[in-house]
N, C-alpha and C. Protein backbone atom coordinates (compact mmCIF):
# COMPACT_ATOMS: atom_id res chain seq x y z
N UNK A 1 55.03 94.31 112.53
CA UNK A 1 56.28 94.64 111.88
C UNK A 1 56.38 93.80 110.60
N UNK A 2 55.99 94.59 109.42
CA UNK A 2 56.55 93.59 108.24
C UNK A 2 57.63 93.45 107.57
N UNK A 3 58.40 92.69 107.45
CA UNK A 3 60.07 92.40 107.23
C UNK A 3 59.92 91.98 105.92
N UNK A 4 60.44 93.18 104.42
CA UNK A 4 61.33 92.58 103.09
C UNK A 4 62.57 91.81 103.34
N UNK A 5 61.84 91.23 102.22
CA UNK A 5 63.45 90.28 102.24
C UNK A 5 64.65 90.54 100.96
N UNK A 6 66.20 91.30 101.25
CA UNK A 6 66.80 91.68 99.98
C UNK A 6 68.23 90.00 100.70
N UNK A 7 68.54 89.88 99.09
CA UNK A 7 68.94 88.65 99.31
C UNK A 7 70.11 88.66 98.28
N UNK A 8 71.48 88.10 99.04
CA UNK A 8 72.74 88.07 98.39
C UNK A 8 73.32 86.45 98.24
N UNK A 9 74.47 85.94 97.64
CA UNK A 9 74.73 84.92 97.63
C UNK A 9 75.41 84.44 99.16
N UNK A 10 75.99 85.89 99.41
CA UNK A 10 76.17 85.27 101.17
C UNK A 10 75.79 85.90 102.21
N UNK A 11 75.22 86.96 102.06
CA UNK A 11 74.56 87.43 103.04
C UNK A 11 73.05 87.49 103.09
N UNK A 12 71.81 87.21 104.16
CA UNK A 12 71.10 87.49 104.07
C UNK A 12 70.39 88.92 104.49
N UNK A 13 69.72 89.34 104.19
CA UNK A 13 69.37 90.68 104.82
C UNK A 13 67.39 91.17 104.98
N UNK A 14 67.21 91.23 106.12
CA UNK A 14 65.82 90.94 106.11
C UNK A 14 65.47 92.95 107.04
N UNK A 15 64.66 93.73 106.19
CA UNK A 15 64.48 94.86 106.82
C UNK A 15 63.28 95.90 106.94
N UNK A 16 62.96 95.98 108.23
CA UNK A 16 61.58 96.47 108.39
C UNK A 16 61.08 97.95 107.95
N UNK A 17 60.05 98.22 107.61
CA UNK A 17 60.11 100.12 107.14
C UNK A 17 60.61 100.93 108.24
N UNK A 18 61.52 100.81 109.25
CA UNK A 18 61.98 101.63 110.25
C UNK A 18 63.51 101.60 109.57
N UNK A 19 63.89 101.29 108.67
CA UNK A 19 65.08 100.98 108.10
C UNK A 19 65.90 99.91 109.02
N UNK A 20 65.34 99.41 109.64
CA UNK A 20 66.27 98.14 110.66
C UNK A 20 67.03 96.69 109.80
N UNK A 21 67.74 97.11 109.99
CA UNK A 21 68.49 96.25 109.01
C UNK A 21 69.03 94.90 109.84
N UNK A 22 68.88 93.44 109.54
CA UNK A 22 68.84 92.16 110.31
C UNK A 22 69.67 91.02 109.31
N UNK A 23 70.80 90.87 109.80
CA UNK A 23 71.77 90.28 109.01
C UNK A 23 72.24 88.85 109.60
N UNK A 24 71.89 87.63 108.72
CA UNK A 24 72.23 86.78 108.91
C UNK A 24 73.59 85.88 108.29
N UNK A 25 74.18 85.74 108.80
CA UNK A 25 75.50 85.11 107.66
C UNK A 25 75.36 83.94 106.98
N UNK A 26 76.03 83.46 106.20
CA UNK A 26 75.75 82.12 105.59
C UNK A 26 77.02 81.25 105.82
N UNK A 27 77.04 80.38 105.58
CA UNK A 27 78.26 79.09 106.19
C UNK A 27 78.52 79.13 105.03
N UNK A 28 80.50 79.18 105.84
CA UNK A 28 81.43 78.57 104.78
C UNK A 28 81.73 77.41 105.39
N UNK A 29 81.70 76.41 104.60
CA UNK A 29 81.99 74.58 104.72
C UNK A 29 81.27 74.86 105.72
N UNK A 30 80.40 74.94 105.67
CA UNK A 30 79.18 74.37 107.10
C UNK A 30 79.98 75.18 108.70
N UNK A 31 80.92 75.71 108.47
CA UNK A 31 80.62 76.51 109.89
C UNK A 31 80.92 77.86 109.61
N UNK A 32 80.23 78.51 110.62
CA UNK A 32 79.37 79.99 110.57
C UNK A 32 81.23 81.04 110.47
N UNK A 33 80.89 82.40 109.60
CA UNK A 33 81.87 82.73 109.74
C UNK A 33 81.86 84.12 111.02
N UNK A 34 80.18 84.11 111.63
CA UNK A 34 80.75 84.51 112.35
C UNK A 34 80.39 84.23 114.15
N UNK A 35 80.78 84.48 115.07
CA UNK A 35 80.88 83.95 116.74
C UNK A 35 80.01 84.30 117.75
N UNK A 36 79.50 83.78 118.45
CA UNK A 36 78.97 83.57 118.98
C UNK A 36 77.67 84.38 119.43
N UNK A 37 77.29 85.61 119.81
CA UNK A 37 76.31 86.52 119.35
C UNK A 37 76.33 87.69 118.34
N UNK A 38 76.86 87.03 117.64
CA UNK A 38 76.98 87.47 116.37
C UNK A 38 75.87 87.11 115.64
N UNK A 39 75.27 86.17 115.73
CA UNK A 39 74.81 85.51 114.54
C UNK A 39 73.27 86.22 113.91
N UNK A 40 72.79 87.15 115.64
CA UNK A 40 71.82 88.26 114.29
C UNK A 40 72.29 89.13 115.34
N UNK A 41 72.43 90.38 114.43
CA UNK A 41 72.57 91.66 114.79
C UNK A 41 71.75 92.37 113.79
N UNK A 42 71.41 93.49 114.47
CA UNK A 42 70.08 94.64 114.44
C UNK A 42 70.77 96.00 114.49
N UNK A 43 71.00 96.67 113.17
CA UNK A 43 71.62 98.03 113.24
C UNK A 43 70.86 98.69 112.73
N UNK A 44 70.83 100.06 112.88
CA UNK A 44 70.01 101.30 112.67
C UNK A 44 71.24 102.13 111.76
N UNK A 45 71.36 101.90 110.40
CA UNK A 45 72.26 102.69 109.12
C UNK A 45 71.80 103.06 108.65
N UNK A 46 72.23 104.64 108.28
CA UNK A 46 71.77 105.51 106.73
C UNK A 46 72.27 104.52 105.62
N UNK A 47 71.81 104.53 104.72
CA UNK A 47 72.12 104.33 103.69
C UNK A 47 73.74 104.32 103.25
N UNK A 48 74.09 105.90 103.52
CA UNK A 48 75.64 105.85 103.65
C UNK A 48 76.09 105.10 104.10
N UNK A 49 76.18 104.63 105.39
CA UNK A 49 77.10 103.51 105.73
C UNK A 49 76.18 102.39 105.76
N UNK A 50 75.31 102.00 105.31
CA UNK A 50 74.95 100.52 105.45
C UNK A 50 75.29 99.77 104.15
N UNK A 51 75.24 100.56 102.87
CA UNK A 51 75.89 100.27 101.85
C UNK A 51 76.73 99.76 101.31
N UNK A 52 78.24 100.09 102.24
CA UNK A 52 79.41 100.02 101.86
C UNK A 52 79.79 99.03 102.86
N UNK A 53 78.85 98.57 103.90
CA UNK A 53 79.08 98.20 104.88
C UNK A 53 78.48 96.56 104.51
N UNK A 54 77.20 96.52 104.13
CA UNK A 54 77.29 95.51 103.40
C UNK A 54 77.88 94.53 102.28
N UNK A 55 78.22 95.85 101.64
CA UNK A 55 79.61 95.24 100.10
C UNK A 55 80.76 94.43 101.38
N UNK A 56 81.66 95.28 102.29
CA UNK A 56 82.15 95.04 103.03
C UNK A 56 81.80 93.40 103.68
N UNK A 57 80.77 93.17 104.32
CA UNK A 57 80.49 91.79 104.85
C UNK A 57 80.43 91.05 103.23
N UNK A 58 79.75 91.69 102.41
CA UNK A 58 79.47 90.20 101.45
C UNK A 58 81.14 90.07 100.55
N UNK A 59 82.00 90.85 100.38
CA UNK A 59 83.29 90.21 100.10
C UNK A 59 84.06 89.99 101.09
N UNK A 60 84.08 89.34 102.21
CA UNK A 60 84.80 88.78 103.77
C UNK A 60 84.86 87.24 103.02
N UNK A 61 83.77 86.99 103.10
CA UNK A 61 84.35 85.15 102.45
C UNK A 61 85.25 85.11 101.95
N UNK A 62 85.00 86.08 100.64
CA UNK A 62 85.51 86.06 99.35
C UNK A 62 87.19 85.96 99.79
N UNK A 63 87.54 86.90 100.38
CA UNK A 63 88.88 86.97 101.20
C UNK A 63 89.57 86.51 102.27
N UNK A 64 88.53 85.75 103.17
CA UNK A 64 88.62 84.72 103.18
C UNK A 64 89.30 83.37 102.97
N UNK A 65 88.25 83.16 101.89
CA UNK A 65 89.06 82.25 101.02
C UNK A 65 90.46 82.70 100.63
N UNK A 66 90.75 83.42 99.98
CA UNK A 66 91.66 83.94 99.31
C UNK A 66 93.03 83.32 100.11
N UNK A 67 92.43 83.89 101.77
CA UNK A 67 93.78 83.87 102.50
C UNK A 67 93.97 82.69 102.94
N UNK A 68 92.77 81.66 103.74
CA UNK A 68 93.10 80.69 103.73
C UNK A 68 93.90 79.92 102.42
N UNK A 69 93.08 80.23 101.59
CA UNK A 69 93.87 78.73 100.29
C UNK A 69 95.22 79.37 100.10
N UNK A 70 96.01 80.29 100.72
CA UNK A 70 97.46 80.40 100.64
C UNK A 70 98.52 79.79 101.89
N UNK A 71 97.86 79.30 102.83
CA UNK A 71 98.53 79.27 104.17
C UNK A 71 98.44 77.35 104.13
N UNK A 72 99.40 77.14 104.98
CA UNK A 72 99.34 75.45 105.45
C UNK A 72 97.81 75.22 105.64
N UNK A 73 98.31 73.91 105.91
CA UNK A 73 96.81 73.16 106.69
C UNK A 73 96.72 73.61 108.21
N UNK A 74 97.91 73.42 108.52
CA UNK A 74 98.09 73.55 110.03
C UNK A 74 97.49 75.58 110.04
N UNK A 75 97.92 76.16 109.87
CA UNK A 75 97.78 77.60 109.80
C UNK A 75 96.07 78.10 109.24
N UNK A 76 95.44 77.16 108.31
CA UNK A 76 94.03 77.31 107.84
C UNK A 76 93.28 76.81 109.05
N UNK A 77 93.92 75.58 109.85
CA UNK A 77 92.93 75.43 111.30
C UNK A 77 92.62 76.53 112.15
N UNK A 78 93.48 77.11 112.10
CA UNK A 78 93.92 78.49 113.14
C UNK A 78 92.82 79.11 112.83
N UNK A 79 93.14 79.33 111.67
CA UNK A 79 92.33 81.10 111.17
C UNK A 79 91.05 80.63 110.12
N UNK A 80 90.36 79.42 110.37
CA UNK A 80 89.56 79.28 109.79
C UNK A 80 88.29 79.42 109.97
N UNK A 81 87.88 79.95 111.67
CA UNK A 81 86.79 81.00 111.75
C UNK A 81 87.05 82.52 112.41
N UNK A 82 87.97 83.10 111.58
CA UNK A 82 88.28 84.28 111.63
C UNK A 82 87.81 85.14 110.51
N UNK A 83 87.72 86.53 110.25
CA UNK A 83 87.50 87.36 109.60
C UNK A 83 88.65 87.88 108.73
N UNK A 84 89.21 88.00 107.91
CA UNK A 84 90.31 88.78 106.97
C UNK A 84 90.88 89.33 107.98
N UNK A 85 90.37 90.64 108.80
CA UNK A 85 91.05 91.44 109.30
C UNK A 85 91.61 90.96 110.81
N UNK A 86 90.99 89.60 111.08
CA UNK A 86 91.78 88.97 112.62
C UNK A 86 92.44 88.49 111.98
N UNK A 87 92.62 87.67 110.91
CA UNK A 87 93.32 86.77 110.48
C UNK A 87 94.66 87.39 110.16
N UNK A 88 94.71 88.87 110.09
CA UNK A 88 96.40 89.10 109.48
C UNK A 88 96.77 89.87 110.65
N UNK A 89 95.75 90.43 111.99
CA UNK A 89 96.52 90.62 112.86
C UNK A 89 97.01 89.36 113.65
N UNK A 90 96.70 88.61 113.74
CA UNK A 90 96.99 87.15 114.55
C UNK A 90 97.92 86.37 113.62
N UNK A 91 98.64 86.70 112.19
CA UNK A 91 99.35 86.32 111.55
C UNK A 91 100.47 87.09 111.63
N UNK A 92 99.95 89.02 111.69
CA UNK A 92 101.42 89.75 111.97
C UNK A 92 101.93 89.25 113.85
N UNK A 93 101.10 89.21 114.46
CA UNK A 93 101.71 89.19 115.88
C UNK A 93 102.28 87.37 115.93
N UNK A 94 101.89 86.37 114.59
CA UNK A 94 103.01 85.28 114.98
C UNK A 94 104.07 85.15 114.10
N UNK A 95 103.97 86.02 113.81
CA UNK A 95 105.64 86.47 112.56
C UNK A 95 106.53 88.10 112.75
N UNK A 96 105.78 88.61 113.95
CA UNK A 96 106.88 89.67 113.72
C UNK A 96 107.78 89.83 114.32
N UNK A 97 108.40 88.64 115.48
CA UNK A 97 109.43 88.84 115.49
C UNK A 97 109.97 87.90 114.78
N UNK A 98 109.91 86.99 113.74
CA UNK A 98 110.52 86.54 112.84
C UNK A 98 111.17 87.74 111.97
N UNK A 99 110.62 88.64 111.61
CA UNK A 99 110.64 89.90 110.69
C UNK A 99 111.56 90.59 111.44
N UNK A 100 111.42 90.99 112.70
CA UNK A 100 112.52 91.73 113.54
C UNK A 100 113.56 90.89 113.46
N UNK A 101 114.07 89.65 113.91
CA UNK A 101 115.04 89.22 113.50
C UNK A 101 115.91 88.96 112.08
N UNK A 102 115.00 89.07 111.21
CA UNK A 102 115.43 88.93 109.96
C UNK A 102 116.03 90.81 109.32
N UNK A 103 115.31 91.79 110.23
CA UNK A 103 115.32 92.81 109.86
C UNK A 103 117.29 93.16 110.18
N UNK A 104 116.84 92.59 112.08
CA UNK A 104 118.48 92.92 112.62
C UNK A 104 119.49 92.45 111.46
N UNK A 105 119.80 91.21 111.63
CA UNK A 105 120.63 90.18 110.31
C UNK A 105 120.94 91.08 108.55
N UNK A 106 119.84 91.57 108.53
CA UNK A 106 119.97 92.54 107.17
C UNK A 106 120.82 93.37 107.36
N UNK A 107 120.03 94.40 108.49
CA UNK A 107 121.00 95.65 108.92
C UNK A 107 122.32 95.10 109.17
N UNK A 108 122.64 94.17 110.16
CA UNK A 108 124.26 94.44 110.41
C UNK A 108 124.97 93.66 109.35
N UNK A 109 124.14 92.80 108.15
CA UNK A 109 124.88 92.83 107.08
C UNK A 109 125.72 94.17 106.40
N UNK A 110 124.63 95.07 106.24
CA UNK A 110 124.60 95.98 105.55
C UNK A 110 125.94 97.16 106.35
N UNK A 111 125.76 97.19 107.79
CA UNK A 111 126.52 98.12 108.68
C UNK A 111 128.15 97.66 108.78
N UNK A 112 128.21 96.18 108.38
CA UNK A 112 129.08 95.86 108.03
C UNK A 112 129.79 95.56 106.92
N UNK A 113 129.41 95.86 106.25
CA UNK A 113 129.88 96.69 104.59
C UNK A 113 131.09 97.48 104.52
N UNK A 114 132.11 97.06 104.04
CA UNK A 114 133.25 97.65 103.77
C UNK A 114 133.90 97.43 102.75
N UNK A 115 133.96 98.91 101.78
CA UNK A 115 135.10 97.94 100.73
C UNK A 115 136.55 98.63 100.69
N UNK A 116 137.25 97.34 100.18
CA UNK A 116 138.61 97.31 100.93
C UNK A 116 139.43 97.86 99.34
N UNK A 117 140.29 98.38 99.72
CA UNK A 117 141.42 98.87 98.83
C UNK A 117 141.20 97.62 97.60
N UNK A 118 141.56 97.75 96.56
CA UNK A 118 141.74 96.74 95.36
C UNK A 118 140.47 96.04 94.45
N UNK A 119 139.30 96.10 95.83
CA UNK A 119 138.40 95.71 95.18
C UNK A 119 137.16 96.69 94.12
N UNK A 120 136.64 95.46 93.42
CA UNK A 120 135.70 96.32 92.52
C UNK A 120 134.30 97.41 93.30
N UNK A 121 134.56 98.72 93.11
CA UNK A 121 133.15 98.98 94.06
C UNK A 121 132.00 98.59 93.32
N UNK A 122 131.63 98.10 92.31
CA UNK A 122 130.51 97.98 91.49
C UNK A 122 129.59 96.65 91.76
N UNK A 123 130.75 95.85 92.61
CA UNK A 123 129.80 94.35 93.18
C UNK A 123 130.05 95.05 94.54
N UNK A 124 130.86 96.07 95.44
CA UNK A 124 130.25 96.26 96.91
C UNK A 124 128.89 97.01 96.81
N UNK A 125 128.61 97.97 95.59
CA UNK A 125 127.47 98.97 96.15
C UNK A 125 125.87 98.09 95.35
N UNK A 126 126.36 96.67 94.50
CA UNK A 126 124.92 96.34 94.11
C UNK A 126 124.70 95.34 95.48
N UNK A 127 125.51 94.92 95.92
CA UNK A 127 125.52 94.35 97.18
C UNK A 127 124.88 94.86 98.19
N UNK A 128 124.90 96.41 98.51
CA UNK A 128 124.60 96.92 99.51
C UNK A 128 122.99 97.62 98.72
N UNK A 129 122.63 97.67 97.81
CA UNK A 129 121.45 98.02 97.47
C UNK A 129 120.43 96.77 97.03
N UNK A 130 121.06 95.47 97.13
CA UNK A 130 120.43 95.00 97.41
C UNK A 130 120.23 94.24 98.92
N UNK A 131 121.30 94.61 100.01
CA UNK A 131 120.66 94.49 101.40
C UNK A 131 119.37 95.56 101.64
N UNK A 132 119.57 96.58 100.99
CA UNK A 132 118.73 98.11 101.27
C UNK A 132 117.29 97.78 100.41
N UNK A 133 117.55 96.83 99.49
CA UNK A 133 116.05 96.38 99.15
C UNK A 133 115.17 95.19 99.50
N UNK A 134 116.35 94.37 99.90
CA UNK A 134 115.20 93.75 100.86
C UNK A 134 114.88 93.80 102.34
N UNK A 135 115.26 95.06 102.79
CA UNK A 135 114.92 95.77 104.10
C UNK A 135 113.74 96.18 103.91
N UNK A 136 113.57 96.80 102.54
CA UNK A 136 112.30 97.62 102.16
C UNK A 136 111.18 96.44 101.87
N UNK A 137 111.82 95.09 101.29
CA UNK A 137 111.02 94.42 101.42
C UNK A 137 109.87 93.78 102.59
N UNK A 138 110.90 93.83 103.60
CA UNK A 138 110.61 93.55 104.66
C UNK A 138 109.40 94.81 105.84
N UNK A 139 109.66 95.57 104.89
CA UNK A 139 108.68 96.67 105.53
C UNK A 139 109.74 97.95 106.08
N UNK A 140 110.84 97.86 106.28
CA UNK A 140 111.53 98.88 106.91
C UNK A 140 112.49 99.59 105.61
N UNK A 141 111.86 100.82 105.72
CA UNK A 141 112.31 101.50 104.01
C UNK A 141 113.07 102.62 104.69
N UNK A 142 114.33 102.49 104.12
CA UNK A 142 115.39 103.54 105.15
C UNK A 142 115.37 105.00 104.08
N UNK A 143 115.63 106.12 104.67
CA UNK A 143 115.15 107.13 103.50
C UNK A 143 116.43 106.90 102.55
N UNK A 144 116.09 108.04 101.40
CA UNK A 144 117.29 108.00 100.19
C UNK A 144 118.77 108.68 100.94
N UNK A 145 118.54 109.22 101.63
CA UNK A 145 120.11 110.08 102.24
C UNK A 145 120.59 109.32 102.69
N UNK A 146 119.63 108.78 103.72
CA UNK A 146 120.57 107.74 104.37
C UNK A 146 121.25 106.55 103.79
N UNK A 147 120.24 105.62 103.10
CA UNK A 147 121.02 104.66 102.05
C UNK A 147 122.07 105.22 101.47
N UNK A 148 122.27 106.22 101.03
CA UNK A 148 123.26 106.91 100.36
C UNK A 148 124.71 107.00 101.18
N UNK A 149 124.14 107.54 102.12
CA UNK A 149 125.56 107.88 103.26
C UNK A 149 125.81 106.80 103.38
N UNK A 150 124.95 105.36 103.66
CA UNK A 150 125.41 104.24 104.50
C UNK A 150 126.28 103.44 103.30
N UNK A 151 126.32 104.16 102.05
CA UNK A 151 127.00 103.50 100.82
C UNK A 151 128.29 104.55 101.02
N UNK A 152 128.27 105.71 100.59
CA UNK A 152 129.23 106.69 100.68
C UNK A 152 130.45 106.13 101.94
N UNK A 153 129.64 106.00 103.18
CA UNK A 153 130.95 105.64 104.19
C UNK A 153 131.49 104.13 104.28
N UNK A 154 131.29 102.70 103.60
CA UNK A 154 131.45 102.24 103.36
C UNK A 154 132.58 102.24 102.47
N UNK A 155 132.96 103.25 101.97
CA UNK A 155 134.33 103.27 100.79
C UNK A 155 135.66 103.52 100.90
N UNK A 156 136.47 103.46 101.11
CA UNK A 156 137.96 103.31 101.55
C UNK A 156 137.95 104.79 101.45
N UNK A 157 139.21 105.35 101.40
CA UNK A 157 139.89 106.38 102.01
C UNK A 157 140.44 107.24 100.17
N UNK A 158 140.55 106.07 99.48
CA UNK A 158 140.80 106.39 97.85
C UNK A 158 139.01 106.68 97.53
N UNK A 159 138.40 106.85 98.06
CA UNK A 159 136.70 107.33 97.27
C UNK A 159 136.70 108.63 98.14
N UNK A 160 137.65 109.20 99.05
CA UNK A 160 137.75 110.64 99.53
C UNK A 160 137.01 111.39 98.69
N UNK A 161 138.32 112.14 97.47
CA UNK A 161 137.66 112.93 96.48
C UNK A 161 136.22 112.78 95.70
N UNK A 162 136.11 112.01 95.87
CA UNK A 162 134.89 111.64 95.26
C UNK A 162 133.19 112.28 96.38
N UNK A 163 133.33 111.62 97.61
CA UNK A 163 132.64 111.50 98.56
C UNK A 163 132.55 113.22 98.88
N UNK A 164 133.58 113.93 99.22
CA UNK A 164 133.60 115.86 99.12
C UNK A 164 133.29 116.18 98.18
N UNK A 165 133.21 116.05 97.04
CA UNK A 165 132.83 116.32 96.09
C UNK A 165 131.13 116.20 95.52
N UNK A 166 131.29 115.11 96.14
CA UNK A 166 129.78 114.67 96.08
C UNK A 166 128.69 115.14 96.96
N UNK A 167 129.26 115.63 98.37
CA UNK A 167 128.36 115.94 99.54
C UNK A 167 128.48 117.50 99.23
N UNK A 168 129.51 118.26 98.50
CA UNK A 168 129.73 119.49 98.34
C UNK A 168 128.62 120.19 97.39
N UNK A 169 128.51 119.34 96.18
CA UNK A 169 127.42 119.51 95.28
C UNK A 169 126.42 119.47 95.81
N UNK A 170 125.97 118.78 97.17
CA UNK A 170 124.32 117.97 97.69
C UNK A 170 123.65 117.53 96.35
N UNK A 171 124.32 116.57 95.63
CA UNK A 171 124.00 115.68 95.10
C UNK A 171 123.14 114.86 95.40
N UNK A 172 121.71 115.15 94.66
CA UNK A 172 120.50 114.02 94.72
C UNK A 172 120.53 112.57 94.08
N UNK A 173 120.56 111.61 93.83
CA UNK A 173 120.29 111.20 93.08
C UNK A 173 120.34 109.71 93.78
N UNK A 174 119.76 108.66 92.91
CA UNK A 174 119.11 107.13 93.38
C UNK A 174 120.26 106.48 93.38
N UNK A 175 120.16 105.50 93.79
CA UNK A 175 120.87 104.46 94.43
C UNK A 175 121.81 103.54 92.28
N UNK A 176 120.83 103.84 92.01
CA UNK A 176 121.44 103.47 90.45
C UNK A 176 122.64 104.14 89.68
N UNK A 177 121.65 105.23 89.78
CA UNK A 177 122.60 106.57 89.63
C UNK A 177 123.90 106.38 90.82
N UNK A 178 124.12 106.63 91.68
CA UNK A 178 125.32 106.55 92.38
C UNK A 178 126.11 105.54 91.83
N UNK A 179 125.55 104.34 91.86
CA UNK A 179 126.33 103.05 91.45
C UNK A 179 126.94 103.27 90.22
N UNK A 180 126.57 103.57 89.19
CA UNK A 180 126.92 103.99 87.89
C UNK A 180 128.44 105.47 88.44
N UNK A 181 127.71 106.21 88.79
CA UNK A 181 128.56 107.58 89.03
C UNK A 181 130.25 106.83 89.97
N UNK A 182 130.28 106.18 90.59
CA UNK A 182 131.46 105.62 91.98
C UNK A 182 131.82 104.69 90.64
N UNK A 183 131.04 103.63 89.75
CA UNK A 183 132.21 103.45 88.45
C UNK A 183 133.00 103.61 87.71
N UNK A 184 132.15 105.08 87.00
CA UNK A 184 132.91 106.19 86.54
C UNK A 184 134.05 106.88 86.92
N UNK A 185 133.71 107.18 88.41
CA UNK A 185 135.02 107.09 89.49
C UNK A 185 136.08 106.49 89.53
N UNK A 186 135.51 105.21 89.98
CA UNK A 186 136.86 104.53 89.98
C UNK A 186 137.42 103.90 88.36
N UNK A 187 136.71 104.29 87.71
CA UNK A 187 137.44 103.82 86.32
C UNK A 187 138.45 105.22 85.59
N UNK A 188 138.08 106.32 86.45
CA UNK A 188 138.23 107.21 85.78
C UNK A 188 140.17 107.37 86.75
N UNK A 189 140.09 106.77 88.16
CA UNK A 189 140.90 107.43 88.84
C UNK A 189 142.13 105.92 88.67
N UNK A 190 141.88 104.81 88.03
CA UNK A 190 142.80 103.34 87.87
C UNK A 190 143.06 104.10 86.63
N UNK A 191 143.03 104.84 85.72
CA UNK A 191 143.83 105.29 84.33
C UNK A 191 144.97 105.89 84.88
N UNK A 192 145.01 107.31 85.91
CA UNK A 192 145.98 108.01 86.37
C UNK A 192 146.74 107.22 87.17
């Protein structure tokens, strides 16, 4: 069996004319990035996927790195012989219920939204679009109708005409647009 040798800055790759492809990893800071019989594996790839599959292993360090040098010290021990892709499931499963709780706290900010006779609606509805954007921040993106309604019923009993009027048309429009339009409103209905 005679074995070429094709050679990367972090991967090695050694492969016989049967196309057998023999992949050795290289150390980051001196320990291996990858576990325990891992360390040679022997696959039989077309070209098609051995290709993309190699780009794939030889930027893993690269990202890697990336992710470690953003996290604590304490948090780089953790995940410092992990792969990119363990590393952010074992990061979403120790933060998501941080995220669920932070998600609840948003929402019943937001569900509790009321604006009261006298006040300006133009600081209740940037208020409430910005609870509605950092929900979305958070990963939970509520559709446009609904943000809409959850602004619309929020408004006293004096944004009536406005609100029939508005659902009568099926009025599209963004969260900007509304805010602007319920100004106009109420600037238009404090003259009379």
């Amino acid at each position: 069996m005679a074995l070429g040798v094709r050679g990367s800055t972090r991967l090695n790759h050694l492969s016989d004319e049967s196309g057998c492809v023999f992949s050795f990893p290289t150390l980051l800071h001196h320990r291996p990035l990858l576990r325990g019989g891992d360390w040679f594996s022997v696959t039989r790839k077309s070209e098609a996927v051995a290709v993309p599959h190699e780009k794939h292993i030889d930027n893993a360090p690269d990202a890697q790195c990336v992710m470690l040098s953003s996290m604590s010290l304490e948090l780089q021990r953790q995940h410092e012989h992990m792969f990119p892709y363990e590393m952010l499931k074992h990061l979403e499963s120790l933060y998501a219920s941080q995220a669920q709780t932070m998600e609840y706290e948003i929402l019943l900010d937001l569900f509790k939204c009321k604006l009261h006779d006298g006040s300006k609606v133009s600081e209740h509805v940037l208020k409430m679009i910005g609870l509605i954007k950092r929900l979305a921040s958070i990963g939970t993106v509520l559709p446009a109708n609904v943000s809409t309604n959850l602004i619309l019923q929020s408004l006293p009993s004096s944004f009536e005409n406005f609100i029939v009027n508005f659902n009568m048309n099926n009025t599209k429009v963004g969260l900007s647009e509304l805010h602007n339009m319920l100004k106009t409103y109420e600037f238009s209905t404090a003259k009379t």
